[in-house]
Protein backbone atom coordinates (compact mmCIF):
# COMPACT_ATOMS: atom_id res chain seq x y z
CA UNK A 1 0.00 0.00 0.00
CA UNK A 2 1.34 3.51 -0.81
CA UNK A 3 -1.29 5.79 1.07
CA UNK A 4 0.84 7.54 3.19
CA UNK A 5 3.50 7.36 0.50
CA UNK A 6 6.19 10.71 1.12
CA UNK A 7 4.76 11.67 4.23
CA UNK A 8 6.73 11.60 7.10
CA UNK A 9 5.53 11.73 10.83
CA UNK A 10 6.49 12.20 14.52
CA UNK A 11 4.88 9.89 17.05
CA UNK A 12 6.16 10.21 20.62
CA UNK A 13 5.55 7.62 22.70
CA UNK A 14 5.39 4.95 19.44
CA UNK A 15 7.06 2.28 20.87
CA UNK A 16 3.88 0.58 22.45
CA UNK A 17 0.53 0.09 22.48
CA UNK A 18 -1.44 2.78 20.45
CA UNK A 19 1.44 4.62 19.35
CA UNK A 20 3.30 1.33 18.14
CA UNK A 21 -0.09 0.84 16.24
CA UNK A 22 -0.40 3.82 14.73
CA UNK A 23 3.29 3.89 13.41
CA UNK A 24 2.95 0.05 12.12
CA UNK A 25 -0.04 1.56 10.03
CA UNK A 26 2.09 4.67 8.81
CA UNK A 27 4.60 2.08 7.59
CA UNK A 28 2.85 -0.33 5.90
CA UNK A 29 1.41 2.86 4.04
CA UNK A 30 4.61 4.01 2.98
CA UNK A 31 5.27 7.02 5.40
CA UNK A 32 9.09 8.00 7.40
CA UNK A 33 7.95 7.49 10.84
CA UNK A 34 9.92 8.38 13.77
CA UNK A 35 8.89 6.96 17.24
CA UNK A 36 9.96 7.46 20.64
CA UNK A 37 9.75 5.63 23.91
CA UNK A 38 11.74 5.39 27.20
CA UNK A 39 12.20 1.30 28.11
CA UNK A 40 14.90 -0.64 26.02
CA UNK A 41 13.12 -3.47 25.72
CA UNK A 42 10.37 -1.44 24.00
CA UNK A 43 12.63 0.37 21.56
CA UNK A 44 14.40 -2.95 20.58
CA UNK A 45 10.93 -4.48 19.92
CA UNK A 46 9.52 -1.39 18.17
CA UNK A 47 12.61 -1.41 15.85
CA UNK A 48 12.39 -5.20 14.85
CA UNK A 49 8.30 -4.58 13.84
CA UNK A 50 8.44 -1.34 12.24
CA UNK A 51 11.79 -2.06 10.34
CA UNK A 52 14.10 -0.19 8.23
CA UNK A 53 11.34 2.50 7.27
CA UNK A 54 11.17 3.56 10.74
CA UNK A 55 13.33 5.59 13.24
CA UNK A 56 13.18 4.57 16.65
CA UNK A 57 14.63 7.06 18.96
CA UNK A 58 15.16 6.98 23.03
CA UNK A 59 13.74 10.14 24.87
CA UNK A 60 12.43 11.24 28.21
CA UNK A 61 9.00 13.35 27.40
CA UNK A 62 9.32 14.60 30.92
CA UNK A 63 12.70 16.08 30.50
CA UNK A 64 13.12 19.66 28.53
CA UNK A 65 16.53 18.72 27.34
CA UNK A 66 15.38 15.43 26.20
CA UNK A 67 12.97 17.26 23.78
CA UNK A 68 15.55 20.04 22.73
CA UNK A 69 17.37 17.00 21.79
CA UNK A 70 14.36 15.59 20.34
CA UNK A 71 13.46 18.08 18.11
CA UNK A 72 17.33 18.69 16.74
CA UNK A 73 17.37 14.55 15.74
CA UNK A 74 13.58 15.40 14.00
CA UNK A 75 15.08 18.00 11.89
CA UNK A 76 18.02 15.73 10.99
CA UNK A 77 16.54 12.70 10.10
CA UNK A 78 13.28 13.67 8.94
CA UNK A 79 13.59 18.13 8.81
CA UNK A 80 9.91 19.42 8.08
CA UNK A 81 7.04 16.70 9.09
CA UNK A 82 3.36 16.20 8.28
CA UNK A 83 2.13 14.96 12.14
CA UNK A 84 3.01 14.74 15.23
CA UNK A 85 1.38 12.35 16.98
CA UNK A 86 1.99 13.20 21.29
CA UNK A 87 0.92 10.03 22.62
CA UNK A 88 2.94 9.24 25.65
CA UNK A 89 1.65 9.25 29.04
CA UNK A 90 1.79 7.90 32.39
CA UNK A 91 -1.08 6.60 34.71
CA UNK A 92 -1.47 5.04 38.34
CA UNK A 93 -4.08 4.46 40.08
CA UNK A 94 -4.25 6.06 43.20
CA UNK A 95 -7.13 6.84 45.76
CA UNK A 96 -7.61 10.50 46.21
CA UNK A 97 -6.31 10.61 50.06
CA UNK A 98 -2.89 8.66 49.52
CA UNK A 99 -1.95 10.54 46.13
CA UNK A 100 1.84 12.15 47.05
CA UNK A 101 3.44 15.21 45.83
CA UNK A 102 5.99 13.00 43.87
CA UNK A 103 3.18 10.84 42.10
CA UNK A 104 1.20 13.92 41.04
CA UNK A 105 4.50 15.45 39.66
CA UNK A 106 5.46 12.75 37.36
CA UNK A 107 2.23 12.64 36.02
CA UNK A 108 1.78 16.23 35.31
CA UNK A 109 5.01 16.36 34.40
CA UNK A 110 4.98 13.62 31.54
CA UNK A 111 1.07 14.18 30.62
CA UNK A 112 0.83 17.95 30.30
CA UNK A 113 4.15 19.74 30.83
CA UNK A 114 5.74 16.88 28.75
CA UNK A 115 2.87 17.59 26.06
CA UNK A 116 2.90 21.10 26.13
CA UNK A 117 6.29 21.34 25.27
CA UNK A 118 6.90 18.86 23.26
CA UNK A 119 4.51 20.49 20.75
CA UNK A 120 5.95 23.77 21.17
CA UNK A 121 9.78 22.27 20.15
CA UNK A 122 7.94 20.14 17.20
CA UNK A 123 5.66 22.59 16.03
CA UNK A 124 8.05 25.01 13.88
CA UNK A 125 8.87 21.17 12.03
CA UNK A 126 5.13 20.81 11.11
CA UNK A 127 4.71 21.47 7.22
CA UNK A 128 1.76 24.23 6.39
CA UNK A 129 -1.29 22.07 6.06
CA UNK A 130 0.08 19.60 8.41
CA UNK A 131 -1.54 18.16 11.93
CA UNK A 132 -0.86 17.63 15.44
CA UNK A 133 -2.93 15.24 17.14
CA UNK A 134 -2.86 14.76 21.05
CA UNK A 135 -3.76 11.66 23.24
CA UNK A 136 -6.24 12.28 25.98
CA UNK A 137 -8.37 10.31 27.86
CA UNK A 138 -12.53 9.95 27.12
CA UNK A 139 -14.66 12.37 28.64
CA UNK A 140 -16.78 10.10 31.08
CA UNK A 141 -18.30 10.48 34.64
CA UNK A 142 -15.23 10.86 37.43
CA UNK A 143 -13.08 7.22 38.20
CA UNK A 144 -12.27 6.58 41.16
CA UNK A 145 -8.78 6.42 41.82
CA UNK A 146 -7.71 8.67 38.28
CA UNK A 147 -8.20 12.13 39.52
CA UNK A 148 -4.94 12.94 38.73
CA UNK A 149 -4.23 11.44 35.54
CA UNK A 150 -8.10 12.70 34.37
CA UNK A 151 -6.95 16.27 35.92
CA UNK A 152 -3.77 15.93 33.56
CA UNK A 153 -5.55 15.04 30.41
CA UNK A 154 -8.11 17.53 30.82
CA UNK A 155 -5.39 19.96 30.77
CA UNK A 156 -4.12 19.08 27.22
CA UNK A 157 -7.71 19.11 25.89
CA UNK A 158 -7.81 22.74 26.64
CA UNK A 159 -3.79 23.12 25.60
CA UNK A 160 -4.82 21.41 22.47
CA UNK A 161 -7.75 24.08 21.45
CA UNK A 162 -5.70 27.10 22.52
CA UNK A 163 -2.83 25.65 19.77
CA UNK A 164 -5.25 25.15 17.22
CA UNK A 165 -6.41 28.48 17.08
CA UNK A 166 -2.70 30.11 17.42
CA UNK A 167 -1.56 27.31 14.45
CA UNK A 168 -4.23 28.59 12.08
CA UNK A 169 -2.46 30.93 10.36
CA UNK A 170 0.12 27.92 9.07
CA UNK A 171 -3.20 25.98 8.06
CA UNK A 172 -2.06 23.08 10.76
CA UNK A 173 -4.60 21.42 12.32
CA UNK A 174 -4.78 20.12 16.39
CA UNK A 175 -7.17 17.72 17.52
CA UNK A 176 -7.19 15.30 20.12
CA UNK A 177 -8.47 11.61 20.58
CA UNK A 178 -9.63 10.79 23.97
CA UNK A 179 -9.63 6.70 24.35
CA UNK A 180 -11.66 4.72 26.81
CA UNK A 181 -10.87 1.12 27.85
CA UNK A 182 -8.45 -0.13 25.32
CA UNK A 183 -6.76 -3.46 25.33
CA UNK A 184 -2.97 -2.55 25.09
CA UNK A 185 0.15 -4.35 26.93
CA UNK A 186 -0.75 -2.11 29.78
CA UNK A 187 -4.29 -1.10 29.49
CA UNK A 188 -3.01 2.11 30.09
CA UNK A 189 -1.86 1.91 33.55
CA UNK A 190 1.57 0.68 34.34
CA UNK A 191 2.26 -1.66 37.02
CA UNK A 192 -1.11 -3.14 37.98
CA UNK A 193 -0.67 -7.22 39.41
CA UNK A 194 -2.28 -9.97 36.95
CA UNK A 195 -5.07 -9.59 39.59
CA UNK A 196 -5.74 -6.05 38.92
CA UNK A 197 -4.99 -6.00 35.64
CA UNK A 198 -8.25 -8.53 35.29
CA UNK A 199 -10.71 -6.86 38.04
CA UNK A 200 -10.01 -3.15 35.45
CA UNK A 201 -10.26 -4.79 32.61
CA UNK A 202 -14.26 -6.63 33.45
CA UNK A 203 -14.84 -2.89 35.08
CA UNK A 204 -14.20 -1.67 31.61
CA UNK A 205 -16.04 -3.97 29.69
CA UNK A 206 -19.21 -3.84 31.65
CA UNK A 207 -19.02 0.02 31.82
CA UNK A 208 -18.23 0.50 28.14
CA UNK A 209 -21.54 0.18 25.92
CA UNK A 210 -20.15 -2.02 23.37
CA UNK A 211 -19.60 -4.44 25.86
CA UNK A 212 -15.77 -4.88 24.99
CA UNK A 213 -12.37 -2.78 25.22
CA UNK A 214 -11.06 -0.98 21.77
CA UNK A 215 -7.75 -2.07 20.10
CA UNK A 216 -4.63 -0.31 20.08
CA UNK A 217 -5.47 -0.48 15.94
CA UNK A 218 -9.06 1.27 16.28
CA UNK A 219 -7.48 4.43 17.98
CA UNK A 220 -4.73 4.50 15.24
CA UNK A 221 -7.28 4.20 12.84
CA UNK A 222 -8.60 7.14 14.58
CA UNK A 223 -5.38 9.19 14.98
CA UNK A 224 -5.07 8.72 11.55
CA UNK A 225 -8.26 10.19 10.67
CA UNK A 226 -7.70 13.39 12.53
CA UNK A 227 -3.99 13.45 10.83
CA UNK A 228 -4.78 13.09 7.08
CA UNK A 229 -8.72 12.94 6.45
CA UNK A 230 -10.28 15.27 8.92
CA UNK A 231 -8.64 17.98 7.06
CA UNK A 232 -11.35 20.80 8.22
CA UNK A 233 -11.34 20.05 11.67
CA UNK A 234 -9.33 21.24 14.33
CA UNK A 235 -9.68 22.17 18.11
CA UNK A 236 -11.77 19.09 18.09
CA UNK A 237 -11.51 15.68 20.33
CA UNK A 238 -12.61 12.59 18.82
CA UNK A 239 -14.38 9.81 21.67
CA UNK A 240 -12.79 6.68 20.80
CA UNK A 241 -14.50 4.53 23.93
CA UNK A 242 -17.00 2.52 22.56
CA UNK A 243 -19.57 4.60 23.30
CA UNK A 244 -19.05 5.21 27.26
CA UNK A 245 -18.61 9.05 27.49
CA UNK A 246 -22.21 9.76 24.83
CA UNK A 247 -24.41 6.92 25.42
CA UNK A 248 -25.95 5.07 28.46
CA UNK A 249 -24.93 1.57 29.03
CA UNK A 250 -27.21 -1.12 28.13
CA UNK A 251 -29.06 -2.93 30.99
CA UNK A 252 -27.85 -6.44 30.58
CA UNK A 253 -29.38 -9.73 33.27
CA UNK A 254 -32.39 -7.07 33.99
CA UNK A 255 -29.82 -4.62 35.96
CA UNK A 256 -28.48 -1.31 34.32
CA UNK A 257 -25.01 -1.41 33.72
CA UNK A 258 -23.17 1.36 35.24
């Protein structure tokens, strides 16, 4: 397939999950993809899937010299881009009352500082016409035990519409696609035990409408919309959750699901 044939693209945090997805896609369409991540493992993994059409690149989204540097490999290896894709992101689950200083940090720091100026470095690389497309989270009811990572999410949704209207004088378009449950290596939470990791995922399933979790391929599929089809949208979020933050669940055994 040639359908993203000589475009070239930016997706950081690309070494897993959505991101990995979304690059494999690019690929297989013919784009120069460049993808970041943080664990070695990941990078070596990402590099043997995506193969020779792909650059896979360690960086810290959390650190501001680690995007400096960032940005300076970009313009080397790829110079002027059609999307960036800012997908990575951090989550724990924590109960309101034992959330630390530290824990609230990291997330900010990765989610929304990360984010923010990660698409300020990138931006001037973004070709006139081109897109930037954000990861945030679904807009449902408040979860218990992701007031933080929510808080931080919500944050780039309204960093995301502020850049779209300052970016529309170089025709580039920002949008963001807000996931619900979606089955990935981590489901979007690092570090849960094989016990937790099944209790979230049947929460998510009977929660979500559909009655299942997304795939790391239906976001991309999604992402990709936004990047190259969508092309008079922007300050927009696209709901990619099966349904859970616009319609009411089903009632299923004669109980409403909820």
């Amino acid at each position: 397939m040639d359908r993203y044939a000589g475009t070239k693209a930016v997706i950081v945090g690309g070494t897993i999950g959505i991101g990995l997805a979304t690059a494999s896609a690019l690929v297989e369409g013919g784009a120069d993809v460049l993808v970041t991540g943080r664990s070695e493992r990941n990078l070596a993994a990402a590099r043997a899937a995506l193969g020779p059409r792909a650059h896979v690149a360690a960086s810290d989204t959390a650190s501001l010299d680690a995007i400096g540097a960032l940005g300076q490999h970009v313009e080397a290896t790829l110079g002027e881009v059609d999307l960036v894709f800012i997908n990575a992101g951090v989550a724990a689950l924590e109960p309101f009352d034992q959330v630390t200083e530290a824990g609230f940090d990291q997330m900010f720091d990765v989610n929304t500082k990360g984010a923010f100026f990660t698409a300020q470095r990138l931006a001037p690389l973004v070709l006139e016409g081109g897109a930037i497309v954000f990861t945030t989270v679904t807009d449902a009811t408040g979860t218990p035990t992701m007031s933080v990572y929510t808080g931080s999410k919500a944050a780039v949704r309204t960093i995301a519409q502020a850049l779209a209207a300052e970016l529309l004088p170089r025709r580039i378009r920002v949008n963001t696609v807000a996931p619900g449950f979606i089955r990935t290596p981590t489901l979007g939470v690092a570090g849960m035990s094989a016990q937790q990791r099944e209790a979230f995922e049947q929460a998510g399933d009977e929660i979500t409408p559909m009655g299942r979790h997304g795939t790391a391929e239906e976001v991309a599929r999604a992402v990709l919309f936004l990047a190259f089809e969508a092309t008079f949208t922007t300050g927009a979020e696209l709901p990619v959750d099966g349904g859970v933050s616009r319609v009411d669940a089903p009632v299923r055994g004669g109980e409403r699901v909820a």
